[in-house]
Protein backbone atom coordinates (compact mmCIF):
# COMPACT_ATOMS: atom_id res chain seq x y z
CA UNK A 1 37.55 -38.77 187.58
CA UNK A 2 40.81 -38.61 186.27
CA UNK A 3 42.39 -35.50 185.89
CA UNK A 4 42.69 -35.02 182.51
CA UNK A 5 38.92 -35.21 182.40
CA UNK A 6 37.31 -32.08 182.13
CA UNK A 7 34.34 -31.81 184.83
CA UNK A 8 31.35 -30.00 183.57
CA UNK A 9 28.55 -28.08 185.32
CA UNK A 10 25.40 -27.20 184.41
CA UNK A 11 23.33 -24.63 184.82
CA UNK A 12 19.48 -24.63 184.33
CA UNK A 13 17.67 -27.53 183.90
CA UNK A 14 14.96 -26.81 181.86
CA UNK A 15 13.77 -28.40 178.29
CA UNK A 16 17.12 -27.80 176.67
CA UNK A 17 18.98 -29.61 179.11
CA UNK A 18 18.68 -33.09 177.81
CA UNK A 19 19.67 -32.04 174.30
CA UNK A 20 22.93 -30.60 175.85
CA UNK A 21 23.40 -33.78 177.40
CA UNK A 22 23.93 -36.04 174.15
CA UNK A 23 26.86 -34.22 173.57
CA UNK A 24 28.72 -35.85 176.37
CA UNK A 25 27.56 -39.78 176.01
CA UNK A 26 30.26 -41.47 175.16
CA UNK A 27 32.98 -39.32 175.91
CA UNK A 28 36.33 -40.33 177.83
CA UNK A 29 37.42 -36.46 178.03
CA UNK A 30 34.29 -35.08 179.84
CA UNK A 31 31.73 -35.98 182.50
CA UNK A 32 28.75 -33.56 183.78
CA UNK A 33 29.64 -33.67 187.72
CA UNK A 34 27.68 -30.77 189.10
CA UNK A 35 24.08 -28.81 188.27
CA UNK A 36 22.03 -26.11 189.40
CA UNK A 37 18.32 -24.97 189.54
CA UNK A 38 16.27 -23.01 191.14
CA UNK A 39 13.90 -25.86 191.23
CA UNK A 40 14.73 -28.69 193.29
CA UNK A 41 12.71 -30.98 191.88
CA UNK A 42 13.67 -30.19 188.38
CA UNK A 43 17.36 -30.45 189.62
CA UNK A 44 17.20 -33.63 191.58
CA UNK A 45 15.25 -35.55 188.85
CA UNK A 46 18.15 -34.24 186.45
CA UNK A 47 20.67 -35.83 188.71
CA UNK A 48 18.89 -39.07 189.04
CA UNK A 49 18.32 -39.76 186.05
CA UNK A 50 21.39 -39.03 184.50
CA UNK A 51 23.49 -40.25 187.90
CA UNK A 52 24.88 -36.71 188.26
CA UNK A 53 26.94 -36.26 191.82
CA UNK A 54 26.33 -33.16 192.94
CA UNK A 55 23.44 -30.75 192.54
CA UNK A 56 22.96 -27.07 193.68
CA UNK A 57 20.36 -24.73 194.49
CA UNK A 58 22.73 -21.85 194.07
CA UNK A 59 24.74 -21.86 191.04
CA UNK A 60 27.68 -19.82 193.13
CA UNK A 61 28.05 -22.78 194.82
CA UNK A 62 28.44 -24.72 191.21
CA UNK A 63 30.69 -21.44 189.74
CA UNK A 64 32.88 -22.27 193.14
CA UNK A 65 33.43 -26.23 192.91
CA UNK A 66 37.05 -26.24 192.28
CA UNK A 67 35.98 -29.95 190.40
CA UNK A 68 34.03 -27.97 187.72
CA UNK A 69 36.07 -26.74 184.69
CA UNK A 70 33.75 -26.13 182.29
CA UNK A 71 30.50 -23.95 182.82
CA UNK A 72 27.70 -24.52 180.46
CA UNK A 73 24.77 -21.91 180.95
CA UNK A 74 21.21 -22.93 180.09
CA UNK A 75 19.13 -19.77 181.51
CA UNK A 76 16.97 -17.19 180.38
CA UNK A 77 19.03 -14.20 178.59
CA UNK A 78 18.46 -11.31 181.39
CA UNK A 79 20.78 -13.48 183.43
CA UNK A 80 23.91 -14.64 181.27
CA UNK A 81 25.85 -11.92 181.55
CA UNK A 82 26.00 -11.73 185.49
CA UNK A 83 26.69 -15.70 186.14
CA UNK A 84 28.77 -15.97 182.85
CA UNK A 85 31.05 -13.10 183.91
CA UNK A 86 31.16 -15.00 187.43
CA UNK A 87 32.24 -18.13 186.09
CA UNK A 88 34.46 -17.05 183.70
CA UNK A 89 36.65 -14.79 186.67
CA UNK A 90 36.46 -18.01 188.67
CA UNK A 91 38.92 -19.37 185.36
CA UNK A 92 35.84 -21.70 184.52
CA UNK A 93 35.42 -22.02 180.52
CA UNK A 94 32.09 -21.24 179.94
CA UNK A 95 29.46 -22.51 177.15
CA UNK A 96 27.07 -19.47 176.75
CA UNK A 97 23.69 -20.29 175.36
CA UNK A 98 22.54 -17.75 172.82
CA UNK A 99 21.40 -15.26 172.38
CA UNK A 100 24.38 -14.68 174.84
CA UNK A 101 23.32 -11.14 176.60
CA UNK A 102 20.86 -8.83 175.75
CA UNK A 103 22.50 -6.29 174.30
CA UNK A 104 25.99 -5.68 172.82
CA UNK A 105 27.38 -3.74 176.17
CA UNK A 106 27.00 -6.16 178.36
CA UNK A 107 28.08 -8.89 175.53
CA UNK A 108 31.48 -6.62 175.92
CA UNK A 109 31.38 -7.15 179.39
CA UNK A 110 31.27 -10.83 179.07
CA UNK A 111 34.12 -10.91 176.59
CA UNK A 112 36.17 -8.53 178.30
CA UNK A 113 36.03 -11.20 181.62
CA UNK A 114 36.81 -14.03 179.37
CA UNK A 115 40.25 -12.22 178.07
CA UNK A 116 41.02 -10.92 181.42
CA UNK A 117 40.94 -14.67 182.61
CA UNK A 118 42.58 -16.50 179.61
CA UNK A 119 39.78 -19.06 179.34
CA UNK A 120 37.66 -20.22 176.34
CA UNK A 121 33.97 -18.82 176.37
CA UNK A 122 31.91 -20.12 173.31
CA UNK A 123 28.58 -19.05 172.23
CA UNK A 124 26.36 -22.16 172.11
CA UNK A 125 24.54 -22.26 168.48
CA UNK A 126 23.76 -25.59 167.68
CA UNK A 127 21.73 -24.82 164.25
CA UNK A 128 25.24 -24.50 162.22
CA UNK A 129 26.00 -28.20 163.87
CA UNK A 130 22.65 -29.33 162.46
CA UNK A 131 24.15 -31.64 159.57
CA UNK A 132 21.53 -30.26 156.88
CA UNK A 133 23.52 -27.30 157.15
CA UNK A 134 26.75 -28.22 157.57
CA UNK A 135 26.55 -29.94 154.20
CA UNK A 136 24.76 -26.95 152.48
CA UNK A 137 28.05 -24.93 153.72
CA UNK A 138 30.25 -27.45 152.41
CA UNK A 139 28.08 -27.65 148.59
CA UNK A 140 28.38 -23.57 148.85
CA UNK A 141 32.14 -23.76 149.42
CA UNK A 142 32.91 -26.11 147.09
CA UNK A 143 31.44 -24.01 144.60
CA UNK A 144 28.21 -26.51 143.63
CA UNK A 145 25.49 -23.47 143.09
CA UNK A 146 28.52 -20.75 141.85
CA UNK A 147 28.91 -17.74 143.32
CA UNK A 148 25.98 -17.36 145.67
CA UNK A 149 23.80 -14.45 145.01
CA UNK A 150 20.95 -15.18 147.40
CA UNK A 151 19.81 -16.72 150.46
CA UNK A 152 15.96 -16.83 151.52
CA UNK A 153 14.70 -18.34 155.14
CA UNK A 154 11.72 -18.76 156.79
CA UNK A 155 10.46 -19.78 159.99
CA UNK A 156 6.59 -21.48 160.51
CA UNK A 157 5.37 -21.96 164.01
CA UNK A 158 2.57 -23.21 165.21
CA UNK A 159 0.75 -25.60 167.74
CA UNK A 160 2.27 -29.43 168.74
CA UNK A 161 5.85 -30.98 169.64
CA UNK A 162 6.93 -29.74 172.91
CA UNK A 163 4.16 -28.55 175.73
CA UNK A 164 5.97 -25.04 176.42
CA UNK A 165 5.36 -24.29 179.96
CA UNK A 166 3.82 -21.38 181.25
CA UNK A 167 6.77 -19.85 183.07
CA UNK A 168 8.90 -20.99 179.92
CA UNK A 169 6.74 -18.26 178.10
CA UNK A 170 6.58 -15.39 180.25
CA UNK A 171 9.93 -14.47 180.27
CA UNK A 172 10.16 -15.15 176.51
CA UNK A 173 7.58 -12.58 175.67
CA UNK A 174 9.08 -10.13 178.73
CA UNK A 175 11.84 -7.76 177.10
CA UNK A 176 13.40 -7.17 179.84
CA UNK A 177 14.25 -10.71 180.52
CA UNK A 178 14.78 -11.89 176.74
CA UNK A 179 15.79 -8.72 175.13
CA UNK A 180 13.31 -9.18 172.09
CA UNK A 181 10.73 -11.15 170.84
CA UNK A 182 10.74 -14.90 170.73
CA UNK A 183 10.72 -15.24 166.79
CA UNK A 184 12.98 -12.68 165.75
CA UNK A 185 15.84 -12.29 168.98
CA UNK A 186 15.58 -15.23 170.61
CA UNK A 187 14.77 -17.72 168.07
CA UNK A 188 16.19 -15.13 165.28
CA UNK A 189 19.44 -15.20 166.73
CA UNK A 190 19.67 -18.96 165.54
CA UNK A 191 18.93 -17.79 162.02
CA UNK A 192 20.84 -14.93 161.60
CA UNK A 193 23.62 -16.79 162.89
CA UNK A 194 22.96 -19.44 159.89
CA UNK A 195 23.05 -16.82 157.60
CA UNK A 196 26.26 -15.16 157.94
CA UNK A 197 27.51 -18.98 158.43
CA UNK A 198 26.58 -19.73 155.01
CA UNK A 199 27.20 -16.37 153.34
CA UNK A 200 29.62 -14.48 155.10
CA UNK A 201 29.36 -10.95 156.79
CA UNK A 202 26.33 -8.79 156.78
CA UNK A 203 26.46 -4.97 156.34
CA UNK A 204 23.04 -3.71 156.92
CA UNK A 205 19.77 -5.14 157.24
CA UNK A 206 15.63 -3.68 157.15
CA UNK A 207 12.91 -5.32 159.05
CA UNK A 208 9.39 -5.08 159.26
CA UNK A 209 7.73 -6.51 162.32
CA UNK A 210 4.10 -6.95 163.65
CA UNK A 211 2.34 -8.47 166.67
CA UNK A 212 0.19 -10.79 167.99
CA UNK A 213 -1.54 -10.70 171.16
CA UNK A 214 -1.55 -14.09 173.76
CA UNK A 215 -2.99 -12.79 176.22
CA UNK A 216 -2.79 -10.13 179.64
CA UNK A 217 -1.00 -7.63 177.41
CA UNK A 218 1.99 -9.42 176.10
CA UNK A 219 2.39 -10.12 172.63
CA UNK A 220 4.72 -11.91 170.19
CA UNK A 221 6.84 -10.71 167.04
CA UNK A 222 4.99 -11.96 164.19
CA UNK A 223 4.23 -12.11 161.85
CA UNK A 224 8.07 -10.16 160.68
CA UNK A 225 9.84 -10.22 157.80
CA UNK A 226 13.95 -9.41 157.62
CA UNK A 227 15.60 -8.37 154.44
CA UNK A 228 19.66 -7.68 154.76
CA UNK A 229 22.62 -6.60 152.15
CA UNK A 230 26.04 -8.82 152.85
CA UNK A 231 28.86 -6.82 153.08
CA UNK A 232 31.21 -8.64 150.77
CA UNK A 233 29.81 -9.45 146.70
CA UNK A 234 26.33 -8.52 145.68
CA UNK A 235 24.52 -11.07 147.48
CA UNK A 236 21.23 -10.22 149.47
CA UNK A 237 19.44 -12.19 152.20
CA UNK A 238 15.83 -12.36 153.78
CA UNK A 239 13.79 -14.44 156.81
CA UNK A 240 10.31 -14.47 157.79
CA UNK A 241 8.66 -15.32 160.70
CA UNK A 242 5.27 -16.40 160.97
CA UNK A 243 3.12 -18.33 163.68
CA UNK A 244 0.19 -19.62 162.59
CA UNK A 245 -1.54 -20.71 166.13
CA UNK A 246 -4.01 -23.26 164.80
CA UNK A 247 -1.70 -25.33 162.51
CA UNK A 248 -0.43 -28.42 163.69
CA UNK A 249 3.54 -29.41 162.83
CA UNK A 250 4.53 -32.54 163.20
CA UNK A 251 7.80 -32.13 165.70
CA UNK A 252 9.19 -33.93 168.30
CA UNK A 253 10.91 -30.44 169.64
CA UNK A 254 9.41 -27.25 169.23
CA UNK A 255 6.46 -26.49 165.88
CA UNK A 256 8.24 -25.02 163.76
CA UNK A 257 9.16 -25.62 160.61
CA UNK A 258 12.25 -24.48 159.24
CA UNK A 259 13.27 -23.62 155.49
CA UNK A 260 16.30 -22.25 153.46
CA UNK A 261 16.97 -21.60 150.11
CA UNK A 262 20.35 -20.25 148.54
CA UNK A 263 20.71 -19.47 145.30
CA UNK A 264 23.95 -18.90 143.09
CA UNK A 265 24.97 -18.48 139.32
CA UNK A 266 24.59 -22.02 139.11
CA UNK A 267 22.42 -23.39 141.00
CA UNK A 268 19.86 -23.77 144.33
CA UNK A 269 20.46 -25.65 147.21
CA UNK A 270 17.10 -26.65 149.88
CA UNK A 271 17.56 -27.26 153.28
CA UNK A 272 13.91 -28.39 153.95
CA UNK A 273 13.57 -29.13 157.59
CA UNK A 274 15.11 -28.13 161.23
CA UNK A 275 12.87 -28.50 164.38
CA UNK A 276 9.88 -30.29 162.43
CA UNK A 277 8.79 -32.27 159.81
CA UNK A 278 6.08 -30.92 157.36
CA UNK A 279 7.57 -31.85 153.96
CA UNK A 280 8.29 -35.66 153.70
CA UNK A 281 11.06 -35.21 151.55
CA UNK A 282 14.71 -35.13 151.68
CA UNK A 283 16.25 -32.81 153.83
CA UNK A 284 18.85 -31.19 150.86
CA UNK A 285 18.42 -31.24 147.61
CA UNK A 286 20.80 -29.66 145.42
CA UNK A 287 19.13 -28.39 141.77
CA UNK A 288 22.39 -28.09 138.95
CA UNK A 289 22.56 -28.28 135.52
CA UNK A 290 18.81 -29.14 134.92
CA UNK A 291 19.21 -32.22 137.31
CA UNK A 292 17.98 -32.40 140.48
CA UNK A 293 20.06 -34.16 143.54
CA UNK A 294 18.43 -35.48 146.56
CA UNK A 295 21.04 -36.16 149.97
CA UNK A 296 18.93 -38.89 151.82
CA UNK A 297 21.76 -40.25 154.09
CA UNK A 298 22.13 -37.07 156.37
CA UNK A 299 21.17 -37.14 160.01
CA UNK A 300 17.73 -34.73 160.70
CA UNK A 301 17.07 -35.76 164.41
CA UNK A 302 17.29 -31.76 165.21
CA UNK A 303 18.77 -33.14 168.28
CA UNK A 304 21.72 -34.18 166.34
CA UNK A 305 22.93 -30.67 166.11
CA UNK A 306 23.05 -30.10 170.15
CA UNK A 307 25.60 -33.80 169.85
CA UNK A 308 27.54 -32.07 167.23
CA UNK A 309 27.85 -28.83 169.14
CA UNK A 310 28.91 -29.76 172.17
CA UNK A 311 31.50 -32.69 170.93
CA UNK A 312 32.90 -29.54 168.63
CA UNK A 313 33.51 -27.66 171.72
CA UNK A 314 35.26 -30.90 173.45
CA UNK A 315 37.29 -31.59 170.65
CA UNK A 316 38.67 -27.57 170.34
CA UNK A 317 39.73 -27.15 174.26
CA UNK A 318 40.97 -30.71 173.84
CA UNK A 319 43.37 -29.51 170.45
CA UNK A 320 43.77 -25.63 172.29
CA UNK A 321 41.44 -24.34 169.56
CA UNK A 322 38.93 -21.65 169.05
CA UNK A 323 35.70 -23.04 168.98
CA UNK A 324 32.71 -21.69 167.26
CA UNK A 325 30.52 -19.43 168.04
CA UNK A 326 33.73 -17.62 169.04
CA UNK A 327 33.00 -14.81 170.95
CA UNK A 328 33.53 -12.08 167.82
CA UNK A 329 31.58 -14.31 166.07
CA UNK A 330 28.38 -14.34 168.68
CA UNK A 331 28.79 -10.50 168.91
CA UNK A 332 28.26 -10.43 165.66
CA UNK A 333 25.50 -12.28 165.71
CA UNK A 334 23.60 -10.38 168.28
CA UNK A 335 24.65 -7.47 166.69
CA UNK A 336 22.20 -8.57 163.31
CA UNK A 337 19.53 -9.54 165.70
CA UNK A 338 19.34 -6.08 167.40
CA UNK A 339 19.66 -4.27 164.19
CA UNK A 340 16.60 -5.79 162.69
CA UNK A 341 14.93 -5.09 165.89
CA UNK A 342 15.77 -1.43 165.58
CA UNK A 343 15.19 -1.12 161.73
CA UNK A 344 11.48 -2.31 162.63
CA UNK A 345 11.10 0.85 165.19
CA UNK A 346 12.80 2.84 163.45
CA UNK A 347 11.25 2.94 159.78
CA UNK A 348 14.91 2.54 158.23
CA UNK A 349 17.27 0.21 157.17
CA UNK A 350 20.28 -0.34 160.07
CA UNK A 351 24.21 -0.90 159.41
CA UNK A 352 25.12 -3.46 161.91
CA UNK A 353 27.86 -1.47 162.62
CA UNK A 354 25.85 1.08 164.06
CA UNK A 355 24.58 -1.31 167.11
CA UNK A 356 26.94 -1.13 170.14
């Protein structure tokens, strides 16, 4: 490997981990060298199939590999903050998978390695790299709908696309190891983060959030509703989540069906699809001036948005640029996800500043 090639390690090799591969096929500038698992098996099939040198069953070993540059982090949330602060005082950059920690003091922590060490640390959200979305921001800022006044999201799970192992959901629906629920933290985070993509800053937000039971005690958020005030303009914002067990969604990732709708003075965009499929129709359409405009040419593999996401990162540590998430930006982020959380318990609406 030459050494302007930046060697990349990996650690966790669970579902996610062959989306976060795309990003690198192709590329002259980057090469996935080393991984890490606690499962062998998982790790050596990883490394076989994708002809991946070196593997490791401890991901110190990995963090220590003067041949690694770049750290990506693919691990359940209870233990970012621990081997992202390692890497990052090891001078590794580090790709943080979201929700990045799980809770805004030890998010601190993790930023205040990755200044002490000069390195980049990025948040990983690939649903802003999903290109749906990134033409729905670039309609918005080019004024197509107006001045936005409203944007309304909703999430639909249910049963089909990926088999979601047992141990995959134990630790989902464990707070101490995800920090929240599954729909509105971990899953959430990916939403909120759209949000305040496509809108700008949020100053306060009100949730209302139920459970369901699965089973030996443990339960999941939903069905929850968000509602949130953005901090600049009067422009207001709202997400539901709902998981309707018994439905079948046609995915080739996770059931769930995603669905925005922003609104300005004049006009409505529709971003119609993320992880499934249930409407077969265009995935944005763009109502203005009585007509209605249907973009058929955009990419909606979600998969897409992981290959976007990780060449954005590339591309920004190859120009000396901030990428995004940045790690203000992720804070902030996490930040919305808690406070909804809170509201819920609470009985009140939250300001975002408020969560620290």
């Amino acid at each position: 490997m030459s050494k302007d090639k930046i060697g990349v390690g990996i650690i966790g090799c669970g579902r996610i981990f062959d989306l976060h591969m795309l990003g690198y096929e192709g590329r002259e500038d980057a090469s996935v060298i080393a991984i890490s698992d606690i499962s062998e098996n998982k790790m050596r099939k990883r490394a076989e199939e994708y002809g991946i040198p070196k593997i490791y069953t401890d991901y110190r070993d990995l963090v220590e590999d003067p041949a690694v540059q770049l750290v990506e982090i693919l691990t359940p949330h209870h233990l970012h903050r621990t081997m992202a602060i390692e890497a990052l005082e090891k001078g590794k950059h580090v790709s943080l998978q979201k929700p990045p920690a799980i809770n805004v003091r030890e998010m601190d922590e993790i930023i205040e390695a990755a200044n002490k060490a000069g390195v980049v640390l990025r948040i990983y959200e690939n649903f802003v790299f999903y290109p749906p979305v990134m033409k729905a921001k670039s309609l918005i800022d080019e004024g197509a709908i107006g001045e936005p006044l409203n944007i309304r999201m909703r999430t639909l799970s249910g049963k089909g696309g990926w088999e979601v192992p047992l141990e995959a959901w134990a630790w989902r629906v464990d707070e101490k190891t995800c920090g929240g629920g599954p729909f509105v933290f971990d899953d959430g985070y990916h939403k909120f983060s759209m949000a305040l993509y496509l809108l700008g800053d949020v100053e306060k937000v009100f949730a209302w959030m139920e459970e369901l039971t699965i089973g030996e005690g443990r339960a999941v958020d939903a069905p929850s509703i968000c509602i949130w005030k953005y901090r600049e303009g009067k422009k207001f914002g709202s997400i539901d989540f709902t998981w309707a067990y018994n439905m079948y969604i046609q995915s080739d990732y996770y059931a769930a069906d995603d669905r925005v709708e922003i609104t300005g003075t004049d006009g409505v965009i529709w971003i119609t699809r993320g992880h499934g499929n249930m409407l077969s129709i265009p995935p944005l359409l763009l109502y203005r001036e009585g007509e209605l405009k249907a973009f058929t040419d955009l990419e909606v593999d979600w998969g897409a948005s992981f290959r976007n996401c990780t060449r954005h990162l590339l591309d920004c540590l190859a120009a000396g640029q901030s990428p995004h998430l940045t790690p203000a930006e992720g804070r902030r982020v996490l930040q919305f996800a808690l406070a909804a959380i809170s509201s819920a318990r609470e009985g009140r609406e939250v300001h975002l500043d408020e969560v620290n």
